[in-house]
Protein backbone atom coordinates (compact mmCIF):
# COMPACT_ATOMS: atom_id res chain seq x y z
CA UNK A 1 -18.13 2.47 -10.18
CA UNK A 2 -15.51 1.61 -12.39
CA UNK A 3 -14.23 -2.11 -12.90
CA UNK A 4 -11.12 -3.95 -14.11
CA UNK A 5 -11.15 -7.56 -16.15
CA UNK A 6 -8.57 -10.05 -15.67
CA UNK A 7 -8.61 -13.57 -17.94
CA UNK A 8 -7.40 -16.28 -15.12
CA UNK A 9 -4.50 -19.30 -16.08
CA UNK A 10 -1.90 -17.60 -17.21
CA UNK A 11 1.13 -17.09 -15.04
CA UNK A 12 2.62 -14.10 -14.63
CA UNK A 13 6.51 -13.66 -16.27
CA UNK A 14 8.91 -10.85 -17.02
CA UNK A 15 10.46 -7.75 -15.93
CA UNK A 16 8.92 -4.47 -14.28
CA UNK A 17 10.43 -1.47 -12.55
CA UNK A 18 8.19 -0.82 -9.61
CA UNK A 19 6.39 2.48 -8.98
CA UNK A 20 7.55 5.40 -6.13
CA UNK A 21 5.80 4.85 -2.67
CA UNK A 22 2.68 6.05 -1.87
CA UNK A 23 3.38 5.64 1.63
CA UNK A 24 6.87 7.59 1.46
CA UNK A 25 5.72 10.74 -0.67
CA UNK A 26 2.10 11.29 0.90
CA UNK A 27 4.06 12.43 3.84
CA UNK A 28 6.97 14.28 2.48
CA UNK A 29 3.99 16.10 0.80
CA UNK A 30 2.73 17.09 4.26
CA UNK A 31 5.59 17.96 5.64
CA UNK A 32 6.55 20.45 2.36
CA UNK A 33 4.15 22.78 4.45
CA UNK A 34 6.70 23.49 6.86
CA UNK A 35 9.36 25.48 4.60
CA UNK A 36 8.24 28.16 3.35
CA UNK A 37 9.39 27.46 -0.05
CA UNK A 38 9.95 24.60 -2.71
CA UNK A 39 9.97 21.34 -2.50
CA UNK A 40 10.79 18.93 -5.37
CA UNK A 41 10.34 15.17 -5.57
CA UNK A 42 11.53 12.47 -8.18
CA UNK A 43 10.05 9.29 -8.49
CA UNK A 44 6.56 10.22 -7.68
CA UNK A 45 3.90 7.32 -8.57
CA UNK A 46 0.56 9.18 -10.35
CA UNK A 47 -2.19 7.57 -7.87
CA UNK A 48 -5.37 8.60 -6.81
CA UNK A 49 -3.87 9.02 -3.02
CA UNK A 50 -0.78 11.77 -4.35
CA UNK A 51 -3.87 13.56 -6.65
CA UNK A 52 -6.16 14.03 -3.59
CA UNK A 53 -3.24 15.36 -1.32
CA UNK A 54 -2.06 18.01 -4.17
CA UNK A 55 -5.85 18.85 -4.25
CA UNK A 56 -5.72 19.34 -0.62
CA UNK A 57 -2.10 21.54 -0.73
CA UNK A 58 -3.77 23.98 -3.67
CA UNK A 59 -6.69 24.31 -1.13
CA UNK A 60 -4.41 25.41 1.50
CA UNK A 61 -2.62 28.47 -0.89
CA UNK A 62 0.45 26.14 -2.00
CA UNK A 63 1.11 25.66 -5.42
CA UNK A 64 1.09 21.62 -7.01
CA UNK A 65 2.67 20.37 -10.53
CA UNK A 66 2.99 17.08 -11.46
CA UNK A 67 4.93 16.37 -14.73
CA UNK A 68 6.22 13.14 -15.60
CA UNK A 69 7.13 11.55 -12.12
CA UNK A 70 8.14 14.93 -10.81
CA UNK A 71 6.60 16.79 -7.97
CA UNK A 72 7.05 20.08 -6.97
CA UNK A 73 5.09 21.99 -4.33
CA UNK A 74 5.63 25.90 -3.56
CA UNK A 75 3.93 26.15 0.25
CA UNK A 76 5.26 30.20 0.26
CA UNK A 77 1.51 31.11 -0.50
CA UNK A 78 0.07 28.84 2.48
CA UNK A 79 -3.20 30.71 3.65
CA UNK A 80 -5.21 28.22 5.24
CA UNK A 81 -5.18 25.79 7.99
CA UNK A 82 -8.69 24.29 7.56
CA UNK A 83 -9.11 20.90 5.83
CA UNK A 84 -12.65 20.52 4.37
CA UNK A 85 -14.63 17.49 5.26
CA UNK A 86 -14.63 15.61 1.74
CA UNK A 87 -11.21 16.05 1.40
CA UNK A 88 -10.78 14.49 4.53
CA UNK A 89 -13.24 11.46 3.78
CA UNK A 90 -11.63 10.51 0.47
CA UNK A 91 -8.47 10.00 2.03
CA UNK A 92 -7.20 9.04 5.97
CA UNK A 93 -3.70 10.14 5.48
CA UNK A 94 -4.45 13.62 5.45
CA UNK A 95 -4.86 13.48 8.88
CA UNK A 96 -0.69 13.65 8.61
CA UNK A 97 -1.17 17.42 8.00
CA UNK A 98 -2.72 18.34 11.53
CA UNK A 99 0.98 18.05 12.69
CA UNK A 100 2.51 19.77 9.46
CA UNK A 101 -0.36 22.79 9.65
CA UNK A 102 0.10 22.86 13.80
CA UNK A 103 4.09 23.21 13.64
CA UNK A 104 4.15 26.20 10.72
CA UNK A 105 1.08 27.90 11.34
CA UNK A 106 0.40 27.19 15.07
CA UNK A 107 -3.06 25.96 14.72
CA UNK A 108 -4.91 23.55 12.81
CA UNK A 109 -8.98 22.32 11.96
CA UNK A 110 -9.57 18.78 10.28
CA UNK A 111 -12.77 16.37 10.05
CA UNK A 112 -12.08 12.73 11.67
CA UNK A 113 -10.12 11.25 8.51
CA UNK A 114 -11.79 8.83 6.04
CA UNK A 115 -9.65 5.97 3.42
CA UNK A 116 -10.46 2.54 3.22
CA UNK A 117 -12.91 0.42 5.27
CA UNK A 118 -10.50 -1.64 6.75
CA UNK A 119 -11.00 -0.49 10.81
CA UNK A 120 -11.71 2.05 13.16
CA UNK A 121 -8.31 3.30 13.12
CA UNK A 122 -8.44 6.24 16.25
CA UNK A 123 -6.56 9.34 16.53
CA UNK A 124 -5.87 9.20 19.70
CA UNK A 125 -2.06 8.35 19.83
CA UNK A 126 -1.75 11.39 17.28
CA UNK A 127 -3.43 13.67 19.71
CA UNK A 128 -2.06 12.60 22.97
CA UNK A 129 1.84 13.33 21.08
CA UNK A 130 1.03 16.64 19.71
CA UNK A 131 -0.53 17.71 23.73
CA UNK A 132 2.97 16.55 24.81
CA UNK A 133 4.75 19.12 22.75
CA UNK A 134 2.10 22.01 24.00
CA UNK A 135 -0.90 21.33 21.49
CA UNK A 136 -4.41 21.88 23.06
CA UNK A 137 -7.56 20.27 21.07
CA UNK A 138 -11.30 21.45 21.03
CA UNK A 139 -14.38 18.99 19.33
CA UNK A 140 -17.22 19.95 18.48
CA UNK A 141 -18.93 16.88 16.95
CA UNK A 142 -16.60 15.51 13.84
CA UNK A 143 -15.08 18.70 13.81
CA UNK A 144 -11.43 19.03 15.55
CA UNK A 145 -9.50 22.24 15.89
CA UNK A 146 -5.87 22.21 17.71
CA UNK A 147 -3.84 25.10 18.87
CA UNK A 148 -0.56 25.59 19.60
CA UNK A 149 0.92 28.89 18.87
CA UNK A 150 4.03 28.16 21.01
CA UNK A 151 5.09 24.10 20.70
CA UNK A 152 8.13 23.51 22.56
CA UNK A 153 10.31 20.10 22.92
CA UNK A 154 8.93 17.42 25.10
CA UNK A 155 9.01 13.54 25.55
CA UNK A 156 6.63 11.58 23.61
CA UNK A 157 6.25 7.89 24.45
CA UNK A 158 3.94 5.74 22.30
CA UNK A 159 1.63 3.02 23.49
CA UNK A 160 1.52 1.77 19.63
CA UNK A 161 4.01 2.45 17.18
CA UNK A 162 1.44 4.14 14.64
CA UNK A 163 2.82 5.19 11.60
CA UNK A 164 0.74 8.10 11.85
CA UNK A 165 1.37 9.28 15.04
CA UNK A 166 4.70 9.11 14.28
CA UNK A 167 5.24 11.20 11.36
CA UNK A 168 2.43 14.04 13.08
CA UNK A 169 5.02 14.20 16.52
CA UNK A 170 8.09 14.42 13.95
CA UNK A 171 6.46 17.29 12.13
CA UNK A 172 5.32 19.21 15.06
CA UNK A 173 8.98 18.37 16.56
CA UNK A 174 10.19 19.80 13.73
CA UNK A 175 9.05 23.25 14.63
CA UNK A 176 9.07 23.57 18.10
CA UNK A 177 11.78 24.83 20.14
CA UNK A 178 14.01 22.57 22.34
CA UNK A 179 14.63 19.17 21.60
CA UNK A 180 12.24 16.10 21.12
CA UNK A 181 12.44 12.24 21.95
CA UNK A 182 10.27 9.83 20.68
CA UNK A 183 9.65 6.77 22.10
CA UNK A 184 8.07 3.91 20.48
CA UNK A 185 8.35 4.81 17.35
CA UNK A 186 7.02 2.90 14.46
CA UNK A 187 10.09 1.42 12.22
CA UNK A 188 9.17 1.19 9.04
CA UNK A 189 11.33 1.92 5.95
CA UNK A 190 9.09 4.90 5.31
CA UNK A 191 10.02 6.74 8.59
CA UNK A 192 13.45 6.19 7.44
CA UNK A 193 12.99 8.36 4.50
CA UNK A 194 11.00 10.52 6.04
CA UNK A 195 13.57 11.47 8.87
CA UNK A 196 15.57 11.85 5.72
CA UNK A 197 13.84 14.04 3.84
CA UNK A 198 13.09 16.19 7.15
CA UNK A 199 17.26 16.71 7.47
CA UNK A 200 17.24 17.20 3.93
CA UNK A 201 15.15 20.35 4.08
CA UNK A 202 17.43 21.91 7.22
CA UNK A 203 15.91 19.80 10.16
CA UNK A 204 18.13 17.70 12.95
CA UNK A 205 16.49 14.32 13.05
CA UNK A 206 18.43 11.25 14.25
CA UNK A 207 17.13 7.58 14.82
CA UNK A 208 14.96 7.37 11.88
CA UNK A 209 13.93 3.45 11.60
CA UNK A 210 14.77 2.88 15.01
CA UNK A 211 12.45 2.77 18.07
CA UNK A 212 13.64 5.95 19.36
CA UNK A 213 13.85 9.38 17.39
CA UNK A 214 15.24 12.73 18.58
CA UNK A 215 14.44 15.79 17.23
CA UNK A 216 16.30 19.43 17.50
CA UNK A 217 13.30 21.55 16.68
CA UNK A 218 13.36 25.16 15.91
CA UNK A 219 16.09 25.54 13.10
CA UNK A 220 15.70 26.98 9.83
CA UNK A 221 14.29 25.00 6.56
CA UNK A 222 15.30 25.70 2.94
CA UNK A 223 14.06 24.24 -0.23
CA UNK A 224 14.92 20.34 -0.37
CA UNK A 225 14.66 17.73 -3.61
CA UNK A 226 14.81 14.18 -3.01
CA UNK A 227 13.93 10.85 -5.00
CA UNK A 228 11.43 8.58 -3.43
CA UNK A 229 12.51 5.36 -3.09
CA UNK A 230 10.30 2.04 -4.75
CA UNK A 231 6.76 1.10 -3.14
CA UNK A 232 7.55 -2.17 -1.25
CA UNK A 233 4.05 -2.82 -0.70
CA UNK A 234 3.49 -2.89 -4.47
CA UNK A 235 6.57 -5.52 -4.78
CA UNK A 236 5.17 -7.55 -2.52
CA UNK A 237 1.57 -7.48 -4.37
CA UNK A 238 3.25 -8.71 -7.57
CA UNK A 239 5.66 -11.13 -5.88
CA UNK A 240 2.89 -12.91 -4.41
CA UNK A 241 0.66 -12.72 -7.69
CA UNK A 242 3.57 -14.32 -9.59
CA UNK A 243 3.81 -17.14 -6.79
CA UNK A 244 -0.21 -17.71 -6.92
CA UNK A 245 -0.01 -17.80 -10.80
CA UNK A 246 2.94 -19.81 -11.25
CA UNK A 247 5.15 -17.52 -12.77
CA UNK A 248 8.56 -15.82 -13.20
CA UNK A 249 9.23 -12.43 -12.55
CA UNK A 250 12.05 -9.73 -11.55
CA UNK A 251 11.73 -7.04 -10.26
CA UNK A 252 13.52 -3.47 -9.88
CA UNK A 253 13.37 -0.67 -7.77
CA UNK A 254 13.11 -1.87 -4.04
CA UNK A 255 15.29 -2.43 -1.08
CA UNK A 256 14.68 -6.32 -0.76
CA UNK A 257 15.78 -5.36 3.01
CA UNK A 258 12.20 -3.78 3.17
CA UNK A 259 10.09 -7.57 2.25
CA UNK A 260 12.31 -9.70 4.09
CA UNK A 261 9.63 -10.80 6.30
CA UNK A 262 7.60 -11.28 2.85
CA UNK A 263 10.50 -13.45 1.35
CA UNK A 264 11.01 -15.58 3.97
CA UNK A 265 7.52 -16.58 3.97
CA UNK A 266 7.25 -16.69 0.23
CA UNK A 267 10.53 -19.21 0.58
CA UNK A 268 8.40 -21.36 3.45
CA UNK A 269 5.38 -21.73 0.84
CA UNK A 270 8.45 -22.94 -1.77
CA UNK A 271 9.22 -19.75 -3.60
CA UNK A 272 12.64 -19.58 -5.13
CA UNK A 273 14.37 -16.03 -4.92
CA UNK A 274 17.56 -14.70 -5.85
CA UNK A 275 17.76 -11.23 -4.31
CA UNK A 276 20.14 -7.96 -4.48
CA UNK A 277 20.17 -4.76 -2.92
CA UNK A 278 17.74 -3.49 -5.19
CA UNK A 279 16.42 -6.51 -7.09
CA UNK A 280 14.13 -9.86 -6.71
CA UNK A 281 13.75 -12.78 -8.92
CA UNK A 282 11.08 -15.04 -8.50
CA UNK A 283 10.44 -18.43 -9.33
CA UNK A 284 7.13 -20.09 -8.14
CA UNK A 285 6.64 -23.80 -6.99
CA UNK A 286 4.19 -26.49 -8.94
CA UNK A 287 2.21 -25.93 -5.98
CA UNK A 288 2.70 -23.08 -2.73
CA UNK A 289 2.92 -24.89 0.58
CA UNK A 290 0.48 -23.98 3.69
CA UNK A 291 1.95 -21.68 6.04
CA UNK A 292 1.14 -19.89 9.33
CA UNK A 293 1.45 -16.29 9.06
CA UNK A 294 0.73 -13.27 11.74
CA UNK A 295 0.96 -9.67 11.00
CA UNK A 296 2.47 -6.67 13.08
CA UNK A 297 4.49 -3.62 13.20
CA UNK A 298 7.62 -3.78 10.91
CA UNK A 299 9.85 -5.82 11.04
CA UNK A 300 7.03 -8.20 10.97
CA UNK A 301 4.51 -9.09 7.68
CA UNK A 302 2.60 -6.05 6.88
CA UNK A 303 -0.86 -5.93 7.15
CA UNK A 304 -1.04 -4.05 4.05
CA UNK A 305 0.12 -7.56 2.35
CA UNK A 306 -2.35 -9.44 4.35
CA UNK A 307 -4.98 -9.68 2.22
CA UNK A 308 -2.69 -10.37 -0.59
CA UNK A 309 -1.29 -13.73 0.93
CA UNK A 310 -4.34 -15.20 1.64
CA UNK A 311 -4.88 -14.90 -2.12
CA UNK A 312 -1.71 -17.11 -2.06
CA UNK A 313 -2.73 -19.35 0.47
CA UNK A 314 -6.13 -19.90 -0.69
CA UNK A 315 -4.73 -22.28 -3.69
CA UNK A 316 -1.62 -23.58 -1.42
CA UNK A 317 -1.58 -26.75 -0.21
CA UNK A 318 -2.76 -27.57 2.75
CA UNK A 319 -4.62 -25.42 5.71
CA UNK A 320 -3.22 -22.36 6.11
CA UNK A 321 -3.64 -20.08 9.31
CA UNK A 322 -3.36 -16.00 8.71
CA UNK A 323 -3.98 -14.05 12.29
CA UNK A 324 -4.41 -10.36 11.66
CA UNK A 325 -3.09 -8.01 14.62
CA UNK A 326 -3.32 -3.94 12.86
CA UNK A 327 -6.56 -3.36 11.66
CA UNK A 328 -9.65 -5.79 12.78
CA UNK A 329 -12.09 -5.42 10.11
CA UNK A 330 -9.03 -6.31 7.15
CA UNK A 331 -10.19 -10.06 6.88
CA UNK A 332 -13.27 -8.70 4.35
CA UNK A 333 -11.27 -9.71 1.62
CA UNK A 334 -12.21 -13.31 2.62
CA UNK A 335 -16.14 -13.08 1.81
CA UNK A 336 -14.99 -11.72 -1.98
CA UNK A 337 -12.48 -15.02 -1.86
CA UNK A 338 -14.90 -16.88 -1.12
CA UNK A 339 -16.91 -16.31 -4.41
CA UNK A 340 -13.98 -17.36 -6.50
CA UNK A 341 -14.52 -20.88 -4.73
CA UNK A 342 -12.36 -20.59 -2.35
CA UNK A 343 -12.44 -22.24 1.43
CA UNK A 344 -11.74 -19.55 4.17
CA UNK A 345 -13.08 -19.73 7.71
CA UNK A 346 -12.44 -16.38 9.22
CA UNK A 347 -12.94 -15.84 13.48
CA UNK A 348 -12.40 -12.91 14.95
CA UNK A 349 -9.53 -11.54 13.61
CA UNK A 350 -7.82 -15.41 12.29
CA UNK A 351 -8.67 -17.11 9.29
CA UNK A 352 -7.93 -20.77 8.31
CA UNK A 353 -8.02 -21.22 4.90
CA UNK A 354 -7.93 -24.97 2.88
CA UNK A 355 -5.64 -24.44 -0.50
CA UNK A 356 -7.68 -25.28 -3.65
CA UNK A 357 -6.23 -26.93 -6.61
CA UNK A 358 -7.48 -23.59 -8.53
CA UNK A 359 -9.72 -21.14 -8.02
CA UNK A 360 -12.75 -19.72 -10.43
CA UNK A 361 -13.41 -16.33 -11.96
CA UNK A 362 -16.18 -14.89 -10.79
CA UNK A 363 -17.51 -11.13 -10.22
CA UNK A 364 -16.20 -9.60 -7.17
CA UNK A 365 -15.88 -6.38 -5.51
CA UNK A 366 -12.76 -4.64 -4.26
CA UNK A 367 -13.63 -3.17 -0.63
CA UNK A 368 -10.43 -1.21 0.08
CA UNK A 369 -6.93 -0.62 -1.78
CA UNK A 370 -5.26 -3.83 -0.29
CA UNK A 371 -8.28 -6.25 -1.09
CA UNK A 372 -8.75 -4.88 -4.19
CA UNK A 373 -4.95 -5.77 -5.17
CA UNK A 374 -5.29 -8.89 -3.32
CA UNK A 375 -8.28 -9.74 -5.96
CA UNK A 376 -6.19 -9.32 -8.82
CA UNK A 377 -4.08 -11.20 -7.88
CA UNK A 378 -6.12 -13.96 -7.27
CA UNK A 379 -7.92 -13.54 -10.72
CA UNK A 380 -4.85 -14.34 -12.04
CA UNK A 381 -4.65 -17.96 -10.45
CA UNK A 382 -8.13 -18.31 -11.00
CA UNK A 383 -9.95 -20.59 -14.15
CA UNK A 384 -12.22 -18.21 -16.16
CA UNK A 385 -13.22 -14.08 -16.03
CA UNK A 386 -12.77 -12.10 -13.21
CA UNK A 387 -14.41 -8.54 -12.73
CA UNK A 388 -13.26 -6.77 -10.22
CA UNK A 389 -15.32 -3.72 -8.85
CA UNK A 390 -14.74 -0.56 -7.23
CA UNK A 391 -11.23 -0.28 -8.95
CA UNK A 392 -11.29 3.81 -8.18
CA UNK A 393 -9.76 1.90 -4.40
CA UNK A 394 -7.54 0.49 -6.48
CA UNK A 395 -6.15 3.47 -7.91
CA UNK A 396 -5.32 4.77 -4.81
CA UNK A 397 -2.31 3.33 -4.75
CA UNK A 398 -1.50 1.61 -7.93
CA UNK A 399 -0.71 3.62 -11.11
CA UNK A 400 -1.78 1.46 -13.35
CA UNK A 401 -2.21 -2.31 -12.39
CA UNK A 402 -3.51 -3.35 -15.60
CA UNK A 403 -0.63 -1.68 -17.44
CA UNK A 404 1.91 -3.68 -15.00
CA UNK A 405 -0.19 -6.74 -15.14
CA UNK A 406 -0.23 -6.38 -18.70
CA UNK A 407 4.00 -5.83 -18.49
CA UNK A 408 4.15 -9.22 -17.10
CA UNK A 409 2.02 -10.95 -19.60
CA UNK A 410 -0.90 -10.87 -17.90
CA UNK A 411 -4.49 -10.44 -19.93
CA UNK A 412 -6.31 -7.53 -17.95
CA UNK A 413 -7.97 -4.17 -18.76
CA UNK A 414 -10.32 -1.35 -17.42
CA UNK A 415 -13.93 -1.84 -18.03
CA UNK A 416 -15.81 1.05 -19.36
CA UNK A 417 -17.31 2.93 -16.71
CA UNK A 418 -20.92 3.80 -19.11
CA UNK A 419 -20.89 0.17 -20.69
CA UNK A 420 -25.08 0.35 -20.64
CA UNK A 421 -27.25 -2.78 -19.46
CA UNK A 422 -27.65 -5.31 -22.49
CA UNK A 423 -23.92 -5.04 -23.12
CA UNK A 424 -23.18 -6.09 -19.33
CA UNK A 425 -25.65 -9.11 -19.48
CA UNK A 426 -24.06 -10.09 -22.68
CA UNK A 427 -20.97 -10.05 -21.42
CA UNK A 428 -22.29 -12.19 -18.52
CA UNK A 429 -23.68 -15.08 -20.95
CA UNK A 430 -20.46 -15.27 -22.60
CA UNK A 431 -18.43 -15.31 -19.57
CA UNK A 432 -20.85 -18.54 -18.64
CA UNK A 433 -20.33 -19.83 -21.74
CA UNK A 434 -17.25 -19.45 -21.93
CA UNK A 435 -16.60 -21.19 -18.02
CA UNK A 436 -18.53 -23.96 -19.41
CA UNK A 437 -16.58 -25.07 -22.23
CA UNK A 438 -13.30 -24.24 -19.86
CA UNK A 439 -14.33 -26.22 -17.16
CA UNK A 440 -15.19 -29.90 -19.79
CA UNK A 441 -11.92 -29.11 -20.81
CA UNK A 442 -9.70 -28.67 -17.99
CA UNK A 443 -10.05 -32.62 -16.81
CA UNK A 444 -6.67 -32.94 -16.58
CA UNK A 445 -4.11 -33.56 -13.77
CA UNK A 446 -3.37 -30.33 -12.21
CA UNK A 447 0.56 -31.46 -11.71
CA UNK A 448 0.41 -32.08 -15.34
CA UNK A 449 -0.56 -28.97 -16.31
CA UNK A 450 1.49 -27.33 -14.31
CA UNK A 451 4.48 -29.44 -15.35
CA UNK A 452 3.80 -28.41 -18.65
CA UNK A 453 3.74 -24.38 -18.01
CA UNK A 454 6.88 -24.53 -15.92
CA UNK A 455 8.40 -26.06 -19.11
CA UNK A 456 8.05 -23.73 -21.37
CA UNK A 457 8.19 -20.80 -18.61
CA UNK A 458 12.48 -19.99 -19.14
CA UNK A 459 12.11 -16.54 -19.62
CA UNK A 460 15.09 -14.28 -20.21
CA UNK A 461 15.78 -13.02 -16.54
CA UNK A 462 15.95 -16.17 -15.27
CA UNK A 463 18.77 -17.06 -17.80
CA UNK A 464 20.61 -13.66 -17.21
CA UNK A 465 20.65 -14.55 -13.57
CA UNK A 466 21.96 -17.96 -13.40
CA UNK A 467 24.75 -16.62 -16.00
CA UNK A 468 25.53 -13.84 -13.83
């Protein structure tokens, strides 16, 4: 299990153009199945997520490069319409392609999907859409096989408005003949450019990031390039490090439209922020205010940034409250908090969490993509050495978070994965040590520190923006 270490106290500051979306390309990917031809795409982030779905597309008969932030898939040779099981566990998205495979090849077999541990997550809203465009589904055990050489238009309503079920009813839509409404459709900025990419390659798809989507299925696809747009979720992992930290940042490469339930909160806790169409500027407070914050369905704080601010609230002042409504086992990142000193209460699926002054470094493990962010972040606000465990989750969706952390000024690098015994206990005695001789020295008021780092924190963006 592979590791990453992150030296705590020093607030974040600088510049950094923000990766392509993993949750925009992993299903443009899928959907590349249903021309049979090429498909190109710019801006294309080199995560763990993008390399298992390639892996998955090669299986099928298509044809994957990746070269320098440029994707290009060649679905002509498609052969196969059976997903194998450990493709399946390594990554829950896939389950995106049951629609994709359905719609061009009429039929379909996939394992229940895998990802992080962060729920239960059911299928069921994908299923019940497909069956109302003509799909018809046989178990047998974890197995599932759907059919549906002849999917015609229909009217989908959904209960939830699942991401996932809502790019697996566009796909199939896609294909079938007639036309398509979709009701309760989830909104977020992804769909958007998803619905985009879909017209793009020939389809008629109208309503994308709205409630309701219609679909004219049944017309011919061509070859389509398009540039993915910035990964909001990873904006909103670094704005909140740089408010946790103290720091100064800007970044590039991201509708602010996307975060502005992020922002706003981020400007309740005290946050300053400048923002253009494409570009944030952060300043964080002496000290992040409590707030009360409940997640949801865009437009509302994403879950996927849950875990994340209660990094940020954990060394806010006052009690905090953070009420998670997607996924009920996401609050895990809490017990790994917790370790680092700081004071969460979590019941059912709320947590109250008291700010400390500071948190500790301590060794901690990252349980799913989100928390494992969320504990870098942290590190960074925290006194001391942090190791962070089970960074492969990490990867999933970062390309390199030491490298960006690293951008910004931040000390942090990849453990060796073979580093034997005696040098890991070493390491352990010096990172006591070293918290020992940190902790008789930091007697000081905290507001004096802090007054002190804010001083001598006027980096060059901030300058270039107040000039501007």
């Amino acid at each position: 299990m592979s590791a990453i270490e992150i030296l705590g106290l020093r607030p974040i500051r600088g510049g950094l153009s923000v990766q392509g979306s993993k949750n925009a390309v992993l299903p443009m990917m899928a959907a590349s199945v249903l021309n049979r031809g090429k498909t190109v795409l710019e801006n294309v982030p080199g995560i763990q997520d993008v390399f298992c779905m390639m892996g998955i597309l090669d299986s099928l008969g298509c044809s994957c490069r990746l070269t320098g932030g440029r994707l290009e898939i060649d679905s002509s040779g498609l052969c196969g319409v059976r997903i194998a099981r450990e493709e399946m566990e390594k990554m829950r998205s896939s389950v995106m392609l049951l629609g994709a495979l359905l719609g061009r090849c009429g039929e379909a077999q996939i394992c229940r999907p895998g990802g992080c541990r962060i729920g239960s997550r059911p299928i069921d809203l994908h299923l019940e859409a497909l069956e109302a465009l003509g799909a018809r589904f046989e178990s047998d055990g974890e197995i599932l096989r759907a059919t549906g050489a002849r999917l015609a238009g229909g009217h989908i309503v959904l209960s939830y408005p699942s991401v996932g079920a809502t790019e697996n009813a566009l796909f199939a839509a896609v294909m079938a003949s007639g036309r398509t409404v979709v009701e309760g459709c989830a909104r977020e900025p992804e769909i958007g450019e998803l619905c985009m990419f879909l017209n793009g390659m020939g389809a008629c798809v109208r309503g994308g990031g709205t409630g309701v989507i219609t679909v004219e299925g049944g017309l011919p696809l061509h070859d389509v390039r398009m540039t993915v747009g910035g990964d909001r979720i990873a904006a909103g992992t670094y704005l909140l490090a740089a408010s946790l930290s103290g720091g100064e940042i800007v970044l590039e490469g991201v509708r602010t439209s996307s975060l502005t339930a992020v922002t706003e909160a981020l400007q309740r806790m005290g946050a300053v922020l400048y923002q253009e169409e494409t570009l944030f500027y952060l300043r964080a407070p002496g000290r992040l205010r409590a707030v009360r914050i409940r997640t949801g369905p865009y437009p509302e704080f994403p879950t996927d940034l849950q875990s994340a601010m209660m990094a940020a609230m954990s060394v806010a002042k006052g009690e905090s409250v953070l009420e998670e409504t997607v996924f009920e086992n996401r609050l895990g990142t809490a017990k790994e908090l917790l370790k680092m000193g700081a004071d969460i209460v979590c019941c059912d699926r709320r947590a109250r969490i008291r700010g400390r002054s500071r948190l500790r470094g301590a060794r901690v493990e990252a349980g799913d993509l989100r928390g494992g962010a969320a504990l870098a972040a942290a590190a960074l606000g925290a006194q001391g050495r942090t190791v962070i465990s089970g960074y492969e989750h990490i990867r999933r969706g970062y390309e390199d978070l030491c490298r960006d952390l690293r951008r910004l000024g931040a000390q942090a690098r990849v453990l060796e994965e073979n580093a034997n015994e005696e040098e890991q206990r070493a390491a352990r005695v010096c990172e006591e040590d070293a918290l020992g001789e940190e902790q008789k020295a930091a007697r000081v008021p905290e507001e004096d520190a802090l007054g002190e780092e804010r001083k001598a924190a006027r980096v060059p963006e901030k300058d270039a923006l107040e000039e501007a």
